[in-house]
Protein backbone atom coordinates (compact mmCIF):
# COMPACT_ATOMS: atom_id res chain seq x y z
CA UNK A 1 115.97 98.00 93.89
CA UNK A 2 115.90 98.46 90.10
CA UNK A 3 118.32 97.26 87.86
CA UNK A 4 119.58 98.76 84.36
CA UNK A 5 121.34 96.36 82.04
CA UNK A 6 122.33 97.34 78.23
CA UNK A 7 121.76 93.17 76.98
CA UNK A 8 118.53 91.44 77.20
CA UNK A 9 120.34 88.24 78.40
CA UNK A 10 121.75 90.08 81.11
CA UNK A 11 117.97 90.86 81.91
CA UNK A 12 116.93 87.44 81.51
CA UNK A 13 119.68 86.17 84.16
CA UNK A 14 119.52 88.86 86.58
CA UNK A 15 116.36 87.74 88.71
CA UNK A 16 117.22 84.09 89.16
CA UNK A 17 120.48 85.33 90.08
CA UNK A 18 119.14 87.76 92.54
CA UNK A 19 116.93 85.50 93.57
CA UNK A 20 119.19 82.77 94.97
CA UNK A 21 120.44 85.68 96.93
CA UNK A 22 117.19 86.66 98.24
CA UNK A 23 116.47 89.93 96.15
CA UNK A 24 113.87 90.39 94.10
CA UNK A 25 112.70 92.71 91.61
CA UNK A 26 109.54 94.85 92.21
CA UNK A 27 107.52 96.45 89.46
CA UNK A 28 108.24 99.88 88.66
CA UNK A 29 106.05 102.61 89.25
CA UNK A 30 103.72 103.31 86.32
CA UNK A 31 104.72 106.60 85.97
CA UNK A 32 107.81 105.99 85.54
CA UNK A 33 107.71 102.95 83.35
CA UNK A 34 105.64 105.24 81.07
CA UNK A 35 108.50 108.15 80.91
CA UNK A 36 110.76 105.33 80.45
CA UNK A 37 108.30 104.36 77.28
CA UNK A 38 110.08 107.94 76.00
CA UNK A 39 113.64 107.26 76.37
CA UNK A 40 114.31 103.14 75.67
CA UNK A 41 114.41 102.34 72.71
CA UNK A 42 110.83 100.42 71.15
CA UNK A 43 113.20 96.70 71.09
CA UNK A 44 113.93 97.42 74.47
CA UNK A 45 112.06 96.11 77.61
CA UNK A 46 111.01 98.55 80.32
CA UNK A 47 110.65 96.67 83.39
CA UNK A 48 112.67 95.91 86.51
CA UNK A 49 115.69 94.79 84.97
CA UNK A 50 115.46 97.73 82.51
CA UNK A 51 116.88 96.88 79.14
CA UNK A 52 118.16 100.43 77.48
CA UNK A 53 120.14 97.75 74.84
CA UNK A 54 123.35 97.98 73.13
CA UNK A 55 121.99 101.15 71.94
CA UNK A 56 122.34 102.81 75.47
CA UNK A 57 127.09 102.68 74.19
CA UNK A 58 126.19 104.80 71.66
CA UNK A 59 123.34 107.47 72.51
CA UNK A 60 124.67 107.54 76.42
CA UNK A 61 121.45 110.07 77.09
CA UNK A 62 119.58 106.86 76.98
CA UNK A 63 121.48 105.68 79.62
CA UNK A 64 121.61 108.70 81.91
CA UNK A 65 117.99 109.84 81.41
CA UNK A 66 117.21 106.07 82.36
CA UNK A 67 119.36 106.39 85.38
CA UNK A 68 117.63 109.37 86.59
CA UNK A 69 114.34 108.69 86.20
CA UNK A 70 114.78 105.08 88.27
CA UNK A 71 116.29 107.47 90.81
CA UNK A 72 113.56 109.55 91.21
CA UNK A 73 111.36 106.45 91.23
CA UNK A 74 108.96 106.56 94.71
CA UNK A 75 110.21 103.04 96.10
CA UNK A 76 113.36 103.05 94.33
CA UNK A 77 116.14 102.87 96.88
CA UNK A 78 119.05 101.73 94.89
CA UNK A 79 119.49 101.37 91.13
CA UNK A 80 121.98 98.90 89.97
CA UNK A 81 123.87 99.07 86.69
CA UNK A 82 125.16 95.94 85.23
């Protein structure tokens, strides 16, 4: 699972949350971490949550390209946006 949130405290909650429901957050594939280098902006995190920021309201490609390259991710069976 891999998780896209536009807030970095959203980020910072989402795996203790998960966690006291038994999911977890894997790392993401390299490759796509590095295409994801590309589209987030530089005061985002890339990482599983993925933090496309506030940023992501205004330039929606952010968001989508984001979106579609977690769901081409090998290992990636369900991306969550929150």
């Amino acid at each position: 699972m891999a998780t896209v949130v536009a807030s970095g405290g959203s980020a910072g909650l989402s795996p203790g949350l998960a966690a006291a429901g038994g999911v977890t957050f894997p790392a993401l594939p390299e490759a796509t971490a590095t295409a994801l280098r590309d589209v987030v902006p530089e005061y985002g995190n890339v990482g599983n949550p993925l933090d496309v920021t506030g940023q992501a309201v205004f330039q929606t490609e952010i968001l989508e390209r984001s979106l579609d390259l977690l769901a081409e991710a090998p290992g990636v069976d369900v991306v969550v946006y929150g």
